[in-house]
C-alpha atoms as a PDB file:
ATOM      1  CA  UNK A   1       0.000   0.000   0.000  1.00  0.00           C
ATOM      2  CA  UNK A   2       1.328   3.004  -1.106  1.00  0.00           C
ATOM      3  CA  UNK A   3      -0.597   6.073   0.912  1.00  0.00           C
ATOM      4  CA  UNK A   4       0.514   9.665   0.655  1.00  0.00           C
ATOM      5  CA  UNK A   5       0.003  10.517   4.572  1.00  0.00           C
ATOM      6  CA  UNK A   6       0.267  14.058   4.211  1.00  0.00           C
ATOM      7  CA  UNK A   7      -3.741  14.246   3.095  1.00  0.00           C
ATOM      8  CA  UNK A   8      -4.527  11.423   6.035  1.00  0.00           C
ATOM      9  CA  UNK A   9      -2.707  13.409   8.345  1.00  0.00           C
ATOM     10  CA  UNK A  10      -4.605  16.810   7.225  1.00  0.00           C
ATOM     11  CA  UNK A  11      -7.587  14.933   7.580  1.00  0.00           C
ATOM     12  CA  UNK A  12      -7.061  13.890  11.284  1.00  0.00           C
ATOM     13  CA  UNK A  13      -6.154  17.436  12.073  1.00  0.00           C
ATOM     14  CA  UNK A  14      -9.065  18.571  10.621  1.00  0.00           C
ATOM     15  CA  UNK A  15     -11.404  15.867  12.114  1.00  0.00           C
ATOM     16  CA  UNK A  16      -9.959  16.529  15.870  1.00  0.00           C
ATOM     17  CA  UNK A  17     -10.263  20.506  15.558  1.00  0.00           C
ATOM     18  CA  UNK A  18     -13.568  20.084  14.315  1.00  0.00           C
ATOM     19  CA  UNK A  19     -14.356  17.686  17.303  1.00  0.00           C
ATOM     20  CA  UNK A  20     -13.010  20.121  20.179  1.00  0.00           C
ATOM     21  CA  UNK A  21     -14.472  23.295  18.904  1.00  0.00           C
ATOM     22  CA  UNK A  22     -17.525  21.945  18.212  1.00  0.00           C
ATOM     23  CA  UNK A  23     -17.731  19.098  21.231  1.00  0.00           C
ATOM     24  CA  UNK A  24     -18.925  16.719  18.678  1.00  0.00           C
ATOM     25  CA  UNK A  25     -17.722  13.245  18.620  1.00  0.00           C
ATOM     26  CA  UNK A  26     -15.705  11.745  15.859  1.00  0.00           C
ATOM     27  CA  UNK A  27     -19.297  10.563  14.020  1.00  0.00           C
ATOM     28  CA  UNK A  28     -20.586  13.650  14.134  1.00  0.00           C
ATOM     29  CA  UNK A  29     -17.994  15.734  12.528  1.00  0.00           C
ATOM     30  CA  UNK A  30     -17.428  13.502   9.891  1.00  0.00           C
ATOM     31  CA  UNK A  31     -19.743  14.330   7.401  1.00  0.00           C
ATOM     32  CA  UNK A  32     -18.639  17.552   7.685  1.00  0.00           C
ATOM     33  CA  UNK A  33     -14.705  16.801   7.372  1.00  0.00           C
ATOM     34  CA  UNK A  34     -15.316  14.731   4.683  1.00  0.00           C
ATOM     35  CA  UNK A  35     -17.115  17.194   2.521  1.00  0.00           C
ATOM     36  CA  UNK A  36     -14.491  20.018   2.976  1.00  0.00           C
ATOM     37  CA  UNK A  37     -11.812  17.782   1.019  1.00  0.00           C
ATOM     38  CA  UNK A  38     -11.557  14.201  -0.895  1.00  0.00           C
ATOM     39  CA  UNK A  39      -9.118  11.867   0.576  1.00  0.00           C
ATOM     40  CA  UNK A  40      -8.753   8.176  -0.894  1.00  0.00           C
ATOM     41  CA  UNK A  41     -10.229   5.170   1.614  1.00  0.00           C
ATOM     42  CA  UNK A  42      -6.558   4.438   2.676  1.00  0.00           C
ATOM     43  CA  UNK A  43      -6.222   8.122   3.623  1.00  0.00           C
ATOM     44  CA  UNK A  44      -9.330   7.968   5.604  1.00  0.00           C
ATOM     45  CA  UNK A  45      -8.440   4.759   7.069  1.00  0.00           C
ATOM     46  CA  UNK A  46      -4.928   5.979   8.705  1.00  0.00           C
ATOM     47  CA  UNK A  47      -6.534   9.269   9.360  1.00  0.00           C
ATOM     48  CA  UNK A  48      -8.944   7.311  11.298  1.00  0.00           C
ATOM     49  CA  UNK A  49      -6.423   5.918  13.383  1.00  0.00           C
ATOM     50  CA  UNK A  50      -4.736   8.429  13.699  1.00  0.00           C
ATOM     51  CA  UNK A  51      -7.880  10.172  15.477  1.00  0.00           C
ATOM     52  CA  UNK A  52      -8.853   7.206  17.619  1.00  0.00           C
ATOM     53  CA  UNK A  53      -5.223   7.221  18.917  1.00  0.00           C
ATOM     54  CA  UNK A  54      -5.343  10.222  20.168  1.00  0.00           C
ATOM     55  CA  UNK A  55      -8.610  10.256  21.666  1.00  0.00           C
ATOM     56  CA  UNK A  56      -7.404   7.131  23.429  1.00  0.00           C
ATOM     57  CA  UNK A  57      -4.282   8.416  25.022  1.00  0.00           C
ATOM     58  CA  UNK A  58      -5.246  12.454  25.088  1.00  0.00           C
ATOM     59  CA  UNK A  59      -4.511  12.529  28.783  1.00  0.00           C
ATOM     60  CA  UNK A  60      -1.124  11.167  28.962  1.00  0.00           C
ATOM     61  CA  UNK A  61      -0.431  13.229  25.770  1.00  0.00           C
ATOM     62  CA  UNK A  62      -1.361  16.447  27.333  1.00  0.00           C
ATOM     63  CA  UNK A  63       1.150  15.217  30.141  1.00  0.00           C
ATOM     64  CA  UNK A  64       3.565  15.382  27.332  1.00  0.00           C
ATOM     65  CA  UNK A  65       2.257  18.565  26.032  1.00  0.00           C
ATOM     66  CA  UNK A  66       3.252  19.919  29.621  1.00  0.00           C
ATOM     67  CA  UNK A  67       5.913  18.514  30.431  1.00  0.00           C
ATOM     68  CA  UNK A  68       7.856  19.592  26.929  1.00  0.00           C
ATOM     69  CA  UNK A  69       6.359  23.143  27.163  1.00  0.00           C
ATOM     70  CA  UNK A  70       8.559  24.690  29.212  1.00  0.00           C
ATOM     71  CA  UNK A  71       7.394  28.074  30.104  1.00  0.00           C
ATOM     72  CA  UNK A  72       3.828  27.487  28.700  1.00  0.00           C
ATOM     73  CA  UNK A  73       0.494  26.815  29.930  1.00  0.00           C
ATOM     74  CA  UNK A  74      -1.116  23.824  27.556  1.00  0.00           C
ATOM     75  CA  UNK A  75      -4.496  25.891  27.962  1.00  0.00           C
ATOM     76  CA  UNK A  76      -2.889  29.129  26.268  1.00  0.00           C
ATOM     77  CA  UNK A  77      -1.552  26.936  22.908  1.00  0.00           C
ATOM     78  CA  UNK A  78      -3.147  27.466  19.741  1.00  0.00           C
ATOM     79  CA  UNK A  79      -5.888  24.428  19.567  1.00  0.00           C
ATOM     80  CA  UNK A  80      -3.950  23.483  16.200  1.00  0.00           C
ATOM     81  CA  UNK A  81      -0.852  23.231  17.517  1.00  0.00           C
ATOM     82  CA  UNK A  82      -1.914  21.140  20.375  1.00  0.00           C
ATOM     83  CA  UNK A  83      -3.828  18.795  17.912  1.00  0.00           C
ATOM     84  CA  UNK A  84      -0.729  18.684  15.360  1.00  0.00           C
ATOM     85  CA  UNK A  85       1.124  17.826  18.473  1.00  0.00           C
ATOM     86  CA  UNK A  86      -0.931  15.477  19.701  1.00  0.00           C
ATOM     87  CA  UNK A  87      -1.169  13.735  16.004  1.00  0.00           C
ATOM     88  CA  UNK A  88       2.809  13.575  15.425  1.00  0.00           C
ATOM     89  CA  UNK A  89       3.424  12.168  19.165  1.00  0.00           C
ATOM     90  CA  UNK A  90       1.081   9.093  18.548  1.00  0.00           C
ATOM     91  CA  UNK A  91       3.232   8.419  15.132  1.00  0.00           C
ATOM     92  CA  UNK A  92       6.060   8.932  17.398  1.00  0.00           C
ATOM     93  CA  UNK A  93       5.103   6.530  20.168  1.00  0.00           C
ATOM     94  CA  UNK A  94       2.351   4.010  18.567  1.00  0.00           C
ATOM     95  CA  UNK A  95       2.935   3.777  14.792  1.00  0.00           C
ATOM     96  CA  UNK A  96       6.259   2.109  14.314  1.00  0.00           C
ATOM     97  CA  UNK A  97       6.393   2.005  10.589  1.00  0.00           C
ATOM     98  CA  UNK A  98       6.878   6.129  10.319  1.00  0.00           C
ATOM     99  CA  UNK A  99       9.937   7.068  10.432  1.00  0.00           C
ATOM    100  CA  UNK A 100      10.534   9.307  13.408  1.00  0.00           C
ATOM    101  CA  UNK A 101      11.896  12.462  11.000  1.00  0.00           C
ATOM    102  CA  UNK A 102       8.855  12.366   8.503  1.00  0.00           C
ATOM    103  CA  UNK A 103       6.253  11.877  11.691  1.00  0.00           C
ATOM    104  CA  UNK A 104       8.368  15.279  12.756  1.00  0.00           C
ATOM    105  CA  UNK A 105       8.557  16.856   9.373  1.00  0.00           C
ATOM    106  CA  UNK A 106       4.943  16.408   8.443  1.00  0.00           C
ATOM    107  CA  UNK A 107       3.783  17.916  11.733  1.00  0.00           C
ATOM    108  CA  UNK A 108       6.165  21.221  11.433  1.00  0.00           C
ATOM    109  CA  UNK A 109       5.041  21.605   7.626  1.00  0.00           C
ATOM    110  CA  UNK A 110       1.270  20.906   8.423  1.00  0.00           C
ATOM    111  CA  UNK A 111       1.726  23.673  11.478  1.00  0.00           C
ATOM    112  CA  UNK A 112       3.451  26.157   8.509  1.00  0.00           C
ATOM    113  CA  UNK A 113       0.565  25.490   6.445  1.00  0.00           C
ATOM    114  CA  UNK A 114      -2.224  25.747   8.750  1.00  0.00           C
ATOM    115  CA  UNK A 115      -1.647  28.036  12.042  1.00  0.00           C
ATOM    116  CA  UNK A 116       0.314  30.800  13.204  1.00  0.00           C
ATOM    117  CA  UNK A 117       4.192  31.959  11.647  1.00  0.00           C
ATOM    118  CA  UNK A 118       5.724  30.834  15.088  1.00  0.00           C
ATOM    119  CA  UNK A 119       3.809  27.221  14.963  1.00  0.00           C
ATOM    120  CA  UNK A 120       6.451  25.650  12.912  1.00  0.00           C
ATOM    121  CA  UNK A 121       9.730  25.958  15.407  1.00  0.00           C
ATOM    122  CA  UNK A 122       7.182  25.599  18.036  1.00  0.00           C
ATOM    123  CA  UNK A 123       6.007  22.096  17.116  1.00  0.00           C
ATOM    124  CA  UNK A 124       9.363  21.376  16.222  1.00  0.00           C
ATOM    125  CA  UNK A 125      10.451  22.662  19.653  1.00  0.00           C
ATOM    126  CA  UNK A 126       7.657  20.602  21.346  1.00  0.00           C
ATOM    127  CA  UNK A 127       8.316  17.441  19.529  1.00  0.00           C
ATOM    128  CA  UNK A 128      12.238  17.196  20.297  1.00  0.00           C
ATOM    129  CA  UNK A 129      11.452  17.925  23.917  1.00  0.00           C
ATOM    130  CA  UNK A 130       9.106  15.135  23.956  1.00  0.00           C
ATOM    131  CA  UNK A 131      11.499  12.600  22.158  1.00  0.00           C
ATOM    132  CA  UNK A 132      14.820  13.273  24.848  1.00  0.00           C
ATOM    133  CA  UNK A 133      12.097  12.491  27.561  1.00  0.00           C
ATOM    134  CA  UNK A 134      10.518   9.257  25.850  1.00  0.00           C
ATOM    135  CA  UNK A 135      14.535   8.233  25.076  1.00  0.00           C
ATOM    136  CA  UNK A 136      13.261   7.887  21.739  1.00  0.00           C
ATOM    137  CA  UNK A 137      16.248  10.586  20.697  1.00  0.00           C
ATOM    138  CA  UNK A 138      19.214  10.631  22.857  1.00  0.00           C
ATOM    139  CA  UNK A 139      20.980  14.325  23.236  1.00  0.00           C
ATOM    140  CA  UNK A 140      24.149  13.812  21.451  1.00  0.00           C
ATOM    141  CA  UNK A 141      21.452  12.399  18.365  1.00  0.00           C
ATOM    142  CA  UNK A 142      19.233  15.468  18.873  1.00  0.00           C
ATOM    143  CA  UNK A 143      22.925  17.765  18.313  1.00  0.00           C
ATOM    144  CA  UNK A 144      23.699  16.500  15.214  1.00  0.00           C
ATOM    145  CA  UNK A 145      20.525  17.469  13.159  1.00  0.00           C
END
């Protein structure tokens, strides 16, 4: 299967957004996701689970959130960043076949693309904090990008 995750990725984002402001659940924004854009069924598929992993581990990834965010109060992040966050640290920790630098790289291009100038370094920021902690980057690996 060979699945372009940028547009399945997009389509979580856009899903999860739509869920908080709204406080609809994932069936009930879903219509409306799905109209705004045309993703293939494998698209939807890992989009999908990218959604229902976060929704399962949102606490302990707002624990993340927190703990990497030196110096900011989760509550005061733009909701985008916080759900590209959330959406690159469940590649990161539950979805072994992504590379760790494209989960990364898709999550600081989708945050260019879709929030505020400052999202990019500060998902990128966010994300390498969160990957010392988990071990899943060692410091000396983390100097040499």
């Amino acid at each position: 299967m060979n699945v372009s995750y940028r547009p399945a990725r997009e389509f979580a984002m856009q899903l999860l957004y739509a869920m908080e402001i709204t406080g609809a659940t994932a069936g009930e924004a879903l219509p409306g996701v799905l109209e705004s854009r045309s993703i293939s069924d494998d698209q939807k598929k890992y989009g999908m689970k990218l959604v229902d992993l976060v929704q399962a581990h949102r606490d302990e990834l707002d624990e993340d959130i927190k703990n990497a965010a030196v110096h900011w109060e989760i509550d005061r992040m733009a909701k985008l960043d916080r759900i590209i966050v959330r959406i690159a640290m469940v590649e990161l920790l539950y979805v072994p076949e992504i590379p760790m630098k494209v989960a990364i790289s898709e999550s600081v291009q989708i945050a260019a693309k879709y929030s505020t100038d400052s999202s990019s370094s500060f998902v990128n920021g966010l994300l390498n904090g969160f990957m010392l902690k988990h071990g899943i980057v060692s410091s000396s690996q983390n100097k040499e990008k």
